[in-house]
Protein backbone atom coordinates (compact mmCIF):
# COMPACT_ATOMS: atom_id res chain seq x y z
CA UNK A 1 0.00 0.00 0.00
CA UNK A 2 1.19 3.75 -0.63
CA UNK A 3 0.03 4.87 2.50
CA UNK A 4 1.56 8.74 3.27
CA UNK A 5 4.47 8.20 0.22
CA UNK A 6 3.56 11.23 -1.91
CA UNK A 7 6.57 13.26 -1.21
CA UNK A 8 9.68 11.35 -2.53
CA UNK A 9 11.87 12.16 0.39
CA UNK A 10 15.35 12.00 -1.73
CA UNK A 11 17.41 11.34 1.74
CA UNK A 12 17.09 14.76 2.89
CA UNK A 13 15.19 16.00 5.91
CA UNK A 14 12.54 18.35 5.30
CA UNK A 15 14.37 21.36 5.60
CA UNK A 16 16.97 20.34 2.95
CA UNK A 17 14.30 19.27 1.26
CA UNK A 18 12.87 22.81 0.98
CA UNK A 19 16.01 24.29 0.45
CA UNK A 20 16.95 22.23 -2.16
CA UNK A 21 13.35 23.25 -4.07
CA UNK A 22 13.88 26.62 -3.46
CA UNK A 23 17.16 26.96 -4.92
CA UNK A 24 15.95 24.65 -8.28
CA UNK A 25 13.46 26.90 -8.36
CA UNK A 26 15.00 29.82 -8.35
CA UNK A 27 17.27 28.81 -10.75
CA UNK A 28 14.59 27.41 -12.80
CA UNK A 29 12.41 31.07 -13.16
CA UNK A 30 15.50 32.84 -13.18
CA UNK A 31 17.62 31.03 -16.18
CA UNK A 32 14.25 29.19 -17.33
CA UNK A 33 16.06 26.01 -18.53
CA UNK A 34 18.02 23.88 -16.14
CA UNK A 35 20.00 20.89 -15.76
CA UNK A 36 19.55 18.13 -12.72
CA UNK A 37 18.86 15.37 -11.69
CA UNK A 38 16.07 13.05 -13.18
CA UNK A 39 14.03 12.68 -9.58
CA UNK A 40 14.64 16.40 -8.46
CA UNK A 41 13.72 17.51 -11.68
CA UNK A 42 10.15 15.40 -11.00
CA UNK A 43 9.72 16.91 -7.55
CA UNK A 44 10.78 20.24 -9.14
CA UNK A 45 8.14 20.14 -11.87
CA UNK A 46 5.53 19.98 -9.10
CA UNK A 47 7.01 23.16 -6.93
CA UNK A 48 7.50 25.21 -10.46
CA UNK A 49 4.04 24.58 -11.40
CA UNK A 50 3.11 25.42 -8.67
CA UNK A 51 4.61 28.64 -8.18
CA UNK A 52 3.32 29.47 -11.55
CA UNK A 53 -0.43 28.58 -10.71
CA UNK A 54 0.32 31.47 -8.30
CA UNK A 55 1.55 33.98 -10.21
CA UNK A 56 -1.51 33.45 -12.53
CA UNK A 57 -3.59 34.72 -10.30
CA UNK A 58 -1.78 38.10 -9.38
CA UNK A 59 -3.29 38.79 -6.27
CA UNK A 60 -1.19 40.01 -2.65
CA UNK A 61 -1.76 36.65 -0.67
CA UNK A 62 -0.40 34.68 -3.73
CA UNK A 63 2.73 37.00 -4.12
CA UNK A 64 3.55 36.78 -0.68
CA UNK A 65 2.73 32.86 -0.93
CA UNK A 66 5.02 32.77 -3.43
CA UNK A 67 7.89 35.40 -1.81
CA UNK A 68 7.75 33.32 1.47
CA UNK A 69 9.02 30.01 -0.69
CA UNK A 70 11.08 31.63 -3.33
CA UNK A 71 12.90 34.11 -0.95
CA UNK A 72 14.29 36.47 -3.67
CA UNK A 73 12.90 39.53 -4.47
CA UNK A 74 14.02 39.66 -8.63
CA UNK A 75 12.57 36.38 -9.06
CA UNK A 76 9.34 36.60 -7.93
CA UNK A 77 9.05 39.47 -9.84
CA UNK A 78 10.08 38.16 -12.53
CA UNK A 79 7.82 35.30 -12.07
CA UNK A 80 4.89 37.58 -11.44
CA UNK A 81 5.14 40.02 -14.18
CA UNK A 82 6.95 38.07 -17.14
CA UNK A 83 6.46 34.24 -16.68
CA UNK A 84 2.58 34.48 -15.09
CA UNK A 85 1.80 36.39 -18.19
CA UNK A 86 2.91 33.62 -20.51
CA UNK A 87 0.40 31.25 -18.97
CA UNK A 88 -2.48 33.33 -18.44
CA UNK A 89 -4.77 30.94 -21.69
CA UNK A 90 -3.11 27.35 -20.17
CA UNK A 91 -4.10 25.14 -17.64
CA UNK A 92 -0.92 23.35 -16.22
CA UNK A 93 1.83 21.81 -18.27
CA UNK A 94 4.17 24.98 -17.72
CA UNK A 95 7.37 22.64 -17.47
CA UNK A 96 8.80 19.89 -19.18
CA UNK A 97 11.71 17.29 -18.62
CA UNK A 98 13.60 15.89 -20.63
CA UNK A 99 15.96 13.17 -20.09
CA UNK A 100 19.63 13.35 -21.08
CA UNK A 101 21.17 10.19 -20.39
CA UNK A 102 23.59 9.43 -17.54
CA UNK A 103 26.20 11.50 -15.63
CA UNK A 104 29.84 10.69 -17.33
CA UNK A 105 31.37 10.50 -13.00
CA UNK A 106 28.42 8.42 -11.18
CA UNK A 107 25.83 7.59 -13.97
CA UNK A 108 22.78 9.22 -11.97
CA UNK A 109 20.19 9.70 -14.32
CA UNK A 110 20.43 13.34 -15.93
CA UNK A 111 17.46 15.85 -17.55
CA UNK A 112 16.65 19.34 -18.22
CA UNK A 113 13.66 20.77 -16.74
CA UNK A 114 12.46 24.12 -18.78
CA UNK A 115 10.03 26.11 -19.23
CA UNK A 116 7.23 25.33 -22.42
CA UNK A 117 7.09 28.67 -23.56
CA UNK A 118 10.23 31.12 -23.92
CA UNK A 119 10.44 34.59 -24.07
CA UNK A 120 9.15 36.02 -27.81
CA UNK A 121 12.61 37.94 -27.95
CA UNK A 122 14.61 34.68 -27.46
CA UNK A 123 12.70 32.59 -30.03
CA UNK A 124 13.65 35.75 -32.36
CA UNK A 125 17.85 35.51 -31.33
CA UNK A 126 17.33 31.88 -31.71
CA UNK A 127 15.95 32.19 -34.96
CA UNK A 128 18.80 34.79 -35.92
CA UNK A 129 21.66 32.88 -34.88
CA UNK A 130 20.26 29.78 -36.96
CA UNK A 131 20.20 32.07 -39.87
CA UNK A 132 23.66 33.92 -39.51
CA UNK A 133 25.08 30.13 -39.05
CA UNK A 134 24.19 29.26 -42.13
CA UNK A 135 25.33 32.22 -43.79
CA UNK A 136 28.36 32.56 -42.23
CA UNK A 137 29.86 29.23 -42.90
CA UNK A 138 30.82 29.71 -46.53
CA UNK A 139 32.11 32.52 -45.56
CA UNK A 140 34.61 31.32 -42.69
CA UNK A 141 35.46 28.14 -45.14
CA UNK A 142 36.24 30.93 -47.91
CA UNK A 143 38.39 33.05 -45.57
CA UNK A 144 40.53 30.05 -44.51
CA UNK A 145 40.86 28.53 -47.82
CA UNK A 146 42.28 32.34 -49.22
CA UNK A 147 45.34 32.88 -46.55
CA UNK A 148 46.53 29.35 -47.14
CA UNK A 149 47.29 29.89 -50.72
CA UNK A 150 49.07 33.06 -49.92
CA UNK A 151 51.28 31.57 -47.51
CA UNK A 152 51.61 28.75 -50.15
CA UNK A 153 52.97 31.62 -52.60
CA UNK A 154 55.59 32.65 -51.40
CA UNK A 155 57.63 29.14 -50.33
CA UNK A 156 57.12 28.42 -54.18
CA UNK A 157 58.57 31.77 -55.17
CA UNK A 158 61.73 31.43 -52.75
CA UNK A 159 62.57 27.45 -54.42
CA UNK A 160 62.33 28.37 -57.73
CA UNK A 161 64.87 31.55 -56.56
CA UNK A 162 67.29 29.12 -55.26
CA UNK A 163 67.36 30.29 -51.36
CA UNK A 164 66.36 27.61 -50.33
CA UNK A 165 67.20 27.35 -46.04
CA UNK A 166 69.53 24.03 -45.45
CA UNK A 167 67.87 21.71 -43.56
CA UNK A 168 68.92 21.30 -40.31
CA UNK A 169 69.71 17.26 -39.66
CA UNK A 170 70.97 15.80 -35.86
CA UNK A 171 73.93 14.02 -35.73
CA UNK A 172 74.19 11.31 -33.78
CA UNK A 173 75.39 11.02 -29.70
CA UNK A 174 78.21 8.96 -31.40
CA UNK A 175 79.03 11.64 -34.24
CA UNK A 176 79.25 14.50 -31.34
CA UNK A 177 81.53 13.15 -29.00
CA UNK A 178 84.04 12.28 -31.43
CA UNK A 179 83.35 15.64 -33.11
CA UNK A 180 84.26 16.99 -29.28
CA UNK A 181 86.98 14.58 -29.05
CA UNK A 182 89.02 16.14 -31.96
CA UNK A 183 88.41 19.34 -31.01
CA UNK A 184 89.43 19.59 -28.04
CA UNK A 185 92.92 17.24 -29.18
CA UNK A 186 93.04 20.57 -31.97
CA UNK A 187 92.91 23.30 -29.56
CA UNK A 188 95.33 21.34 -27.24
């Protein structure tokens, strides 16, 4: 039977517990995509939305509701004004997770909890950047291509001159010391 096992206790007591959400959280609202754990990102999704339910309505008691868990002043306005305002036409699913595979040092489970809808000004830069990658690529390719032939050049120009550099070969340990040898008999 699952008699009182709703909150998945994650071998913290409660107060780590709590601290632990509020800090996801706050990183959550504040950077709106994250990366954690699979189970704290569960437990997360359940605080975030939450949260958000609050902010939907707009009124004192849920702002201070919401202040009293989140603890930070920016965020909860942020939350408030910008994120609540996203939501306002949807009922729940604010979050999603999204599993990554496992960590490369202990293999825990890995996802990224975000939020479903970004900012309109990001989905614009994201948009921009995927169109200035594509046209910038020939261009890069073009601009490497071009100083390699002019280095090219000019090693061409200086063979077919004749001044050519020698080529500077080792000698062998063996070679040296009797090169040493004789020349310190000469200068004796």
């Amino acid at each position: 039977m699952r008699h009182q096992n709703r909150v998945k206790k994650m071998n913290r007591t409660k107060s780590h517990r709590r601290a632990l959400f509020m800090n996801l959280a706050n990183a959550l609202f504040d950077h709106e995509s994250i990366k954690t754990t699979n189970p704290k990102a569960m437990e997360l999704k359940k605080v975030a939305e939450r949260l958000i339910t609050l902010a939907k309505r707009k009124d004192l008691h849920s702002l201070r509701l919401a202040f009293a868990f989140l603890r930070d002043k920016r965020v909860v306005r942020k939350l408030f004004t910008d994120i609540g305002d996203r939501y306002v036409a949807i009922n729940g699913g604010y979050t999603r997770v999204v599993k990554i595979g496992l960590r490369k040092g202990d293999a825990a489970p890995m996802a990224i909890i975000e939020l479903t809808q970004k900012k309109e000004a990001e989905k614009e830069k994201e948009k921009g950047k995927a169109k200035e990658k594509k046209e910038t690529k020939p261009a890069k390719e073009k601009k490497e291509k071009a100083p390699a032939k002019k280095k090219a050049a000019p090693k061409k120009e200086a063979a077919a001159a004749g001044e050519e550099k020698p080529k500077r070969t080792r000698k062998p340990k063996a070679e040296k010391k009797a090169e040493e040898a004789t020349e310190g008999t000469e200068n004796a």
